[in-house]
C-alpha atoms as a PDB file:
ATOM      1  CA  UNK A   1     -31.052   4.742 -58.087  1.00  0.00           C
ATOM      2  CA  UNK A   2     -32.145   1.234 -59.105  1.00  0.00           C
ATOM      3  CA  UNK A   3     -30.425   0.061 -62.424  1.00  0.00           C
ATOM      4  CA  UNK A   4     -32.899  -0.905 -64.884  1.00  0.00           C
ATOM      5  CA  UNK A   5     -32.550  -4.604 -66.084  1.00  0.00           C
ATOM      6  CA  UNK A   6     -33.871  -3.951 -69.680  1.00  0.00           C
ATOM      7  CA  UNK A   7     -32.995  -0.602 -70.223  1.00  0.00           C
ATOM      8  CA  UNK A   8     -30.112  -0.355 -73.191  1.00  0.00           C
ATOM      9  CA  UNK A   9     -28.539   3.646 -73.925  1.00  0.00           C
ATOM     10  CA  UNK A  10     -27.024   3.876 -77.181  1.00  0.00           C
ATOM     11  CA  UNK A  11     -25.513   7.209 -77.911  1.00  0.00           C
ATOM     12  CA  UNK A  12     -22.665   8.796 -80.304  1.00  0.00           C
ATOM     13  CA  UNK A  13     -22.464  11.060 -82.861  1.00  0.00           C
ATOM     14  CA  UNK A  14     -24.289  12.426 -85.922  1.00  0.00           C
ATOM     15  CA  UNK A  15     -23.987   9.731 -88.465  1.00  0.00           C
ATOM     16  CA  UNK A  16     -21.939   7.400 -86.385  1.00  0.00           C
ATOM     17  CA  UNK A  17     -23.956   3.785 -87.080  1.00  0.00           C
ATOM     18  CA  UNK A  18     -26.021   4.365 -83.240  1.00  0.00           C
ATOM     19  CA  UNK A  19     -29.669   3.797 -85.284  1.00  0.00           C
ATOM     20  CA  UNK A  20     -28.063   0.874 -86.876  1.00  0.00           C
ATOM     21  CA  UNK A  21     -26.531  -0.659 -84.074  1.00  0.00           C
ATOM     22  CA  UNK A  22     -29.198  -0.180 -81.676  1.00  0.00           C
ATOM     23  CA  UNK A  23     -31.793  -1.927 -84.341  1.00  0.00           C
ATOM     24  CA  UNK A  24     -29.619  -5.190 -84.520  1.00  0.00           C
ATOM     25  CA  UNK A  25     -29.653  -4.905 -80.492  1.00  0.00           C
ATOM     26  CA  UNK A  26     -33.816  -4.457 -80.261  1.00  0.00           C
ATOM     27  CA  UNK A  27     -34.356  -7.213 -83.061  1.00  0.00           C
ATOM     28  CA  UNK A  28     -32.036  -9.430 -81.139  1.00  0.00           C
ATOM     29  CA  UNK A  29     -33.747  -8.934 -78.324  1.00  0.00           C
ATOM     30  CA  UNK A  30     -37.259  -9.085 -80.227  1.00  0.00           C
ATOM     31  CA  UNK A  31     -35.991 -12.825 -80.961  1.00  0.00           C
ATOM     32  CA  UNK A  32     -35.118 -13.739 -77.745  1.00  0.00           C
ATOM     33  CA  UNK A  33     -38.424 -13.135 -75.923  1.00  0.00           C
ATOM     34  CA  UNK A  34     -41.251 -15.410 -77.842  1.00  0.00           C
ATOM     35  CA  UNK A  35     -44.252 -13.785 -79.183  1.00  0.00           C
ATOM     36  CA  UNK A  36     -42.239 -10.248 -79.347  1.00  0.00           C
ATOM     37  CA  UNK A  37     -43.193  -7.321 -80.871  1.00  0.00           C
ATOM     38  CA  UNK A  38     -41.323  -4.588 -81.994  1.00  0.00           C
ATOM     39  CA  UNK A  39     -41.861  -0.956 -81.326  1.00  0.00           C
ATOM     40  CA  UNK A  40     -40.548   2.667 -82.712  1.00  0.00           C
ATOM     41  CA  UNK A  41     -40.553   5.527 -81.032  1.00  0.00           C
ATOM     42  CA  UNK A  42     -40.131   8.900 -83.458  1.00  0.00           C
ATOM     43  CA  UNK A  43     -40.159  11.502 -81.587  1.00  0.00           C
ATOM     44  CA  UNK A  44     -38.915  13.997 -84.430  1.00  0.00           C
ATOM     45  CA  UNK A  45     -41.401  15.835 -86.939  1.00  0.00           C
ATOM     46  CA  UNK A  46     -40.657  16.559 -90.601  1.00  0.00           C
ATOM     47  CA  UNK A  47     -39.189  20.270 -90.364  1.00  0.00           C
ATOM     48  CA  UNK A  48     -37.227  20.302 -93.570  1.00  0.00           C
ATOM     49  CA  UNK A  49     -35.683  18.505 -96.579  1.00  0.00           C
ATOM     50  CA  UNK A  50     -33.010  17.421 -93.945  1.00  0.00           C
ATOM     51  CA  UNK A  51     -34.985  15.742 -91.446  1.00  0.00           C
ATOM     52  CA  UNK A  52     -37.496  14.352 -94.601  1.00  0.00           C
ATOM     53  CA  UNK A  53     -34.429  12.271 -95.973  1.00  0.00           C
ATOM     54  CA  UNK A  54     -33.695  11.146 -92.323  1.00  0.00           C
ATOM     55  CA  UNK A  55     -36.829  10.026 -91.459  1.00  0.00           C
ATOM     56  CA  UNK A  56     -36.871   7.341 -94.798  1.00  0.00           C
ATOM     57  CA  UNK A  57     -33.654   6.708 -94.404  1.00  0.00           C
ATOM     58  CA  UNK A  58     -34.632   5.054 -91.027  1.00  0.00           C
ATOM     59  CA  UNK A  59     -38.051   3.886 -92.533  1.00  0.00           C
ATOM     60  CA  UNK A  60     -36.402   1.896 -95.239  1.00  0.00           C
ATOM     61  CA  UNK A  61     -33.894   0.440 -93.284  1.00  0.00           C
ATOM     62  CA  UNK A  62     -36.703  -0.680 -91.135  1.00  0.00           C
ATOM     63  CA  UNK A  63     -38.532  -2.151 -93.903  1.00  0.00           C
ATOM     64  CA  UNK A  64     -35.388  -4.258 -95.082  1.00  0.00           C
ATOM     65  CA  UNK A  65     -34.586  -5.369 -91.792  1.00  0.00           C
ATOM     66  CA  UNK A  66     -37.201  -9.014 -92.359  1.00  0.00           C
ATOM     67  CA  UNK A  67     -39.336  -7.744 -89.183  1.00  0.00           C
ATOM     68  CA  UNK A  68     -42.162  -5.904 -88.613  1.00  0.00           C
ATOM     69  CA  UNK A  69     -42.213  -2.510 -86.794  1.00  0.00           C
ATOM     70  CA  UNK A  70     -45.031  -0.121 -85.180  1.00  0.00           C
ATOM     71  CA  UNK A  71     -43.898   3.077 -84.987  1.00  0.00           C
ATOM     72  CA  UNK A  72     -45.492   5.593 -82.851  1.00  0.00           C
ATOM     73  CA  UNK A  73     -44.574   9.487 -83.437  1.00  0.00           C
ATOM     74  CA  UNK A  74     -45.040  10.989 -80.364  1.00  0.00           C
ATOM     75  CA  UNK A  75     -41.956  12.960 -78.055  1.00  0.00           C
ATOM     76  CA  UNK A  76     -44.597  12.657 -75.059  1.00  0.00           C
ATOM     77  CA  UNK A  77     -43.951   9.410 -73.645  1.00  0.00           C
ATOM     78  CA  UNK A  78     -46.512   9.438 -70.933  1.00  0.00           C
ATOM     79  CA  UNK A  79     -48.956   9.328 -74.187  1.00  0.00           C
ATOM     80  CA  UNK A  80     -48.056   5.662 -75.098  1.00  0.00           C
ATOM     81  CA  UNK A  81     -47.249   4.161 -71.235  1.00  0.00           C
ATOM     82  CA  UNK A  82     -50.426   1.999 -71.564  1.00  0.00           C
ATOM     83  CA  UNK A  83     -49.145   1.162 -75.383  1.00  0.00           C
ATOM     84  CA  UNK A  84     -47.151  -1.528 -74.400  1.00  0.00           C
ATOM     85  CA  UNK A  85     -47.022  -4.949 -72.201  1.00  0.00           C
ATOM     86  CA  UNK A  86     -43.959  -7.076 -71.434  1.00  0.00           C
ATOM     87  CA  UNK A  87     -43.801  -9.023 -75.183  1.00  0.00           C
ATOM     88  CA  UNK A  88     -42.632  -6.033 -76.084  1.00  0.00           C
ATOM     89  CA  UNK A  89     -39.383  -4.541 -77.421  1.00  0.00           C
ATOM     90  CA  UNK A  90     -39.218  -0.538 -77.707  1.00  0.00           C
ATOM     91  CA  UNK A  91     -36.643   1.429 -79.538  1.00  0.00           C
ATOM     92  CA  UNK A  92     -36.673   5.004 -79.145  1.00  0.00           C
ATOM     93  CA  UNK A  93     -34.311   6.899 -81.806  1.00  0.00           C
ATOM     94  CA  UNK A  94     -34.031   9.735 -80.696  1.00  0.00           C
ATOM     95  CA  UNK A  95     -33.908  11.014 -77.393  1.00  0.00           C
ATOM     96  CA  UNK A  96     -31.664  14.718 -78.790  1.00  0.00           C
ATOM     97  CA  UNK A  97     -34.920  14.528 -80.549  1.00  0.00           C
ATOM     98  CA  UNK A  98     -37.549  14.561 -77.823  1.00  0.00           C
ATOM     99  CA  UNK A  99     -35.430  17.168 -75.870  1.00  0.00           C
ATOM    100  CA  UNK A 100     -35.614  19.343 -78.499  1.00  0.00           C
ATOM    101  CA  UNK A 101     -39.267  18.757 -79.170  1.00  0.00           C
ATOM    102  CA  UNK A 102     -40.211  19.395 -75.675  1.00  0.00           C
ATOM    103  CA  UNK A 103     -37.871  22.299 -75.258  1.00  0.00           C
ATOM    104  CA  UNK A 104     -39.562  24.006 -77.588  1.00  0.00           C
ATOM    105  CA  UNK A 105     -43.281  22.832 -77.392  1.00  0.00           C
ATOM    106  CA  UNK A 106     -43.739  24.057 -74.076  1.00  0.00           C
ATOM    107  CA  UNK A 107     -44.997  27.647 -73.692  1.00  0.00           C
ATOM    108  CA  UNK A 108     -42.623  28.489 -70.767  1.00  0.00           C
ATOM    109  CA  UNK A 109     -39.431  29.741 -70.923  1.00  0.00           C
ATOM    110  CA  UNK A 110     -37.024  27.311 -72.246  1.00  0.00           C
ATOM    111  CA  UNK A 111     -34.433  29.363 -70.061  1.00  0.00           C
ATOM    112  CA  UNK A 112     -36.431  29.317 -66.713  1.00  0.00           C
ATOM    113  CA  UNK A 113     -34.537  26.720 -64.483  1.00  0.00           C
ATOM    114  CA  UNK A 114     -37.720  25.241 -62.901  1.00  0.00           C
ATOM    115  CA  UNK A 115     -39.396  24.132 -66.482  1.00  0.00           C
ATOM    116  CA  UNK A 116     -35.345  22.530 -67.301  1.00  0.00           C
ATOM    117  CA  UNK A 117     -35.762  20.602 -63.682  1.00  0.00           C
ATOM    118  CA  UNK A 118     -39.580  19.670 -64.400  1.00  0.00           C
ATOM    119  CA  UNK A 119     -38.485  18.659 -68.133  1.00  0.00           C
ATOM    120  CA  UNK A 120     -35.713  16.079 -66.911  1.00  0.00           C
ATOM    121  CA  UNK A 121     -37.707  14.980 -64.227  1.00  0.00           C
ATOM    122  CA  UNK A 122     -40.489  14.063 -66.516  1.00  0.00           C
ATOM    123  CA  UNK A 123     -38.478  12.771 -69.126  1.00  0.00           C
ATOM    124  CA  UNK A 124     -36.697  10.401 -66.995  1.00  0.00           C
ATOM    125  CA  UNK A 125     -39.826   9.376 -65.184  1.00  0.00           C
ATOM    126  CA  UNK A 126     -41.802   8.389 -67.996  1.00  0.00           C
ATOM    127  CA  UNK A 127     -38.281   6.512 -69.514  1.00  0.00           C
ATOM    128  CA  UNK A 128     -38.203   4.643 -66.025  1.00  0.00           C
ATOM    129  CA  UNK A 129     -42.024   3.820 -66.448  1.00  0.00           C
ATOM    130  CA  UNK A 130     -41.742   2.737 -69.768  1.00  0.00           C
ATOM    131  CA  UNK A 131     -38.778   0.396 -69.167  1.00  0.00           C
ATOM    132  CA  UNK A 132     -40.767  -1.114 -66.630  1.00  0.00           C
ATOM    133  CA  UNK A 133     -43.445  -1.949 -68.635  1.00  0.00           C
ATOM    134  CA  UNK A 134     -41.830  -3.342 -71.571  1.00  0.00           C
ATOM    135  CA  UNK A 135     -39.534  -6.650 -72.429  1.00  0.00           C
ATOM    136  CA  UNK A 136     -36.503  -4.330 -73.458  1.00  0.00           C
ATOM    137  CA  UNK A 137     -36.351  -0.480 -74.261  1.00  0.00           C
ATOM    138  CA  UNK A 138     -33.140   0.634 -76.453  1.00  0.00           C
ATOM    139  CA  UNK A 139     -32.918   4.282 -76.175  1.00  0.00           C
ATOM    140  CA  UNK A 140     -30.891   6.707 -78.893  1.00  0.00           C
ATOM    141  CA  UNK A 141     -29.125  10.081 -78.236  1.00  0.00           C
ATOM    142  CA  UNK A 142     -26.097  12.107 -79.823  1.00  0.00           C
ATOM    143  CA  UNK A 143     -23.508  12.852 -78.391  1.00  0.00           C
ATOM    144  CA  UNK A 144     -23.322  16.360 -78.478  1.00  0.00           C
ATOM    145  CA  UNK A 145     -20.767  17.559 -75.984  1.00  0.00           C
ATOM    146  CA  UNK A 146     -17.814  17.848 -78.028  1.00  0.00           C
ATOM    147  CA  UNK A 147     -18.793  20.630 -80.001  1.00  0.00           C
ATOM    148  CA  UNK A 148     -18.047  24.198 -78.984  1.00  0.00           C
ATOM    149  CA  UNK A 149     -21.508  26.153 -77.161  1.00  0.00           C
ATOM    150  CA  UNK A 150     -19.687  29.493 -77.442  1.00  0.00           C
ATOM    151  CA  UNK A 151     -21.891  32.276 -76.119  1.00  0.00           C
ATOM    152  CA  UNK A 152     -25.203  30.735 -76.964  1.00  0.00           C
ATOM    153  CA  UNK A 153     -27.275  30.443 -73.887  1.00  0.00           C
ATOM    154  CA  UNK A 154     -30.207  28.287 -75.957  1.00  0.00           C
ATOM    155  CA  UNK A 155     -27.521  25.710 -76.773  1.00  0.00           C
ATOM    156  CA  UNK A 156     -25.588  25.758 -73.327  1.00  0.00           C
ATOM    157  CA  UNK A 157     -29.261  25.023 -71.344  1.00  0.00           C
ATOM    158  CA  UNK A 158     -30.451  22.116 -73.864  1.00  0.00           C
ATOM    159  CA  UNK A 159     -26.375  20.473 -73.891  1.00  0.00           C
ATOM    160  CA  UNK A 160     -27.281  20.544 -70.085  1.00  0.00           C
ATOM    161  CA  UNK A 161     -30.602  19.233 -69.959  1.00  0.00           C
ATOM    162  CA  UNK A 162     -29.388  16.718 -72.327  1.00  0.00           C
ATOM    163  CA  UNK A 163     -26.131  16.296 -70.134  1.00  0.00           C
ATOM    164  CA  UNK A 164     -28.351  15.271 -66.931  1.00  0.00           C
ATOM    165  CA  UNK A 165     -30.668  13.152 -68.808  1.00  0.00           C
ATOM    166  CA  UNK A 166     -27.874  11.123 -70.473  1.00  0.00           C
ATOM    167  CA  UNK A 167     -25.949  10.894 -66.867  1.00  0.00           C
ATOM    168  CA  UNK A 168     -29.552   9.861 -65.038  1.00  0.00           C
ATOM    169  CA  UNK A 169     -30.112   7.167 -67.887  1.00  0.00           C
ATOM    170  CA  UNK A 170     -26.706   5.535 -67.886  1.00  0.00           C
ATOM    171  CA  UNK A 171     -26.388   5.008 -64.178  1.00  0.00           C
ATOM    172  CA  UNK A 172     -30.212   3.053 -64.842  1.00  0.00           C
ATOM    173  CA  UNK A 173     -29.409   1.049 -67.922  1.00  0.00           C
ATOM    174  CA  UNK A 174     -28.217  -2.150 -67.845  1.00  0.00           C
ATOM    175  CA  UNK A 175     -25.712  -1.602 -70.751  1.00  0.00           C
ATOM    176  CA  UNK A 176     -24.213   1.467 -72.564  1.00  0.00           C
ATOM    177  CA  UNK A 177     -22.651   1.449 -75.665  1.00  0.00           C
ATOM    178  CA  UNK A 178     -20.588   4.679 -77.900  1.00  0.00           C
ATOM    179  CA  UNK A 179     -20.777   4.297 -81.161  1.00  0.00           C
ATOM    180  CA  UNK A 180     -17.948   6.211 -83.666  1.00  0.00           C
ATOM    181  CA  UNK A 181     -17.519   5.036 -87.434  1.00  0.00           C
ATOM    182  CA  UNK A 182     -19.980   2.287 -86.961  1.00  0.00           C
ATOM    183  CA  UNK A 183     -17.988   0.667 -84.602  1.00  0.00           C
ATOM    184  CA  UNK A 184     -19.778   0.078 -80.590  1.00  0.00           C
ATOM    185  CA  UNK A 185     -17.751   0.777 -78.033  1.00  0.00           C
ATOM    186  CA  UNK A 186     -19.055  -1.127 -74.856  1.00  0.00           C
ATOM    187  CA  UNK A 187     -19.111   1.362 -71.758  1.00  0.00           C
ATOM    188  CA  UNK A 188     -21.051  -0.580 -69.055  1.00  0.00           C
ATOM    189  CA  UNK A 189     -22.848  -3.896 -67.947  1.00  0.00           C
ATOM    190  CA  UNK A 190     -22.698  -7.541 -69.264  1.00  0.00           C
ATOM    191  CA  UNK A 191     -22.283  -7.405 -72.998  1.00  0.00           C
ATOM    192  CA  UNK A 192     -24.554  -9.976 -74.686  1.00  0.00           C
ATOM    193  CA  UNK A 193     -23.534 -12.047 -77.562  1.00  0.00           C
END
């Protein structure tokens, strides 16, 4: 598998700084590569009070940030892959979120092992595509995999779709980075000043 020279994984836990830190990495970017634009992926709809406060959280923190964003609110990816050209810089918060949007927007069988291997295959196709296309994709996902699944079979087959997506994506990117209590942790490739 061909590691991705633009490709950036940002992942940790709920609330752990990853949306901040992986904004300061895509405007970075976004000021490296002249004439960039930047670009926000949402895959994530407005189910409750919850996700409501969420979503403007991110918005606002957007809006203070001095740059301007497009933000696209789509989990299909394949939907935006002529969206983009190489000025641009894509941030995708999150991809828990798209899983979980796809899991469940799909009217097969979230349990049937052929729609899990067709669902990470297209995922990570249309990821690969994308970062192709674009000057820099920074992609977000929590780290889930320290919390007990107990008997639940829904949550033990999305923590493994998850699991292979998150494996396929850091062996791409060029860098990797945990976040925990806002700190980054730097996991793989050359870290960038």
């Amino acid at each position: 598998m061909v590691e991705s020279n633009n490709l950036i994984l940002v992942t940790g836990g709920v609330r752990s700084g990853k949306s901040s830190f992986a904004e300061k990495i895509a405007t970075r970017h976004a000021l490296q590569l002249e004439e960039s634009r930047l670009h926000y992926i949402a895959p994530g709809k407005r189910t409750d009070l919850e996700m409501e406060r969420r979503i403007e959280h991110h918005q606002e923190t957007r809006r203070k940030s001095g740059f301007h964003w497009r933000t696209w609110e789509e989990y299909r990816l394949d939907r935006l892959q002529y969206s983009f050209t190489e000025k641009d810089i894509v941030l995708l918060d999150c991809l828990t979120t798209l899983v979980n949007e796809a899991f469940f927007q799909q009217e097969k069988n979230w349990d049937d092992a052929e729609f899990q291997k067709e669902l990470i295959a297209r995922v990570a196709n249309s990821i690969k595509n994308l970062s192709s296309k674009v000057g820099g994709l920074v992609i977000v996902s929590n780290d889930i995999f320290h919390e007990p699944v107990l008997d639940n079979r829904l949550v033990l087959q999305y923590t493994r779709t998850l699991g292979s997506l998150h494996q396929q994506l850091a062996r791409i990117a060029q860098q990797v980075y945990f976040v925990e209590f806002g700190m980054p942790l730097f996991l793989k490739g050359e870290e960038v000043e």
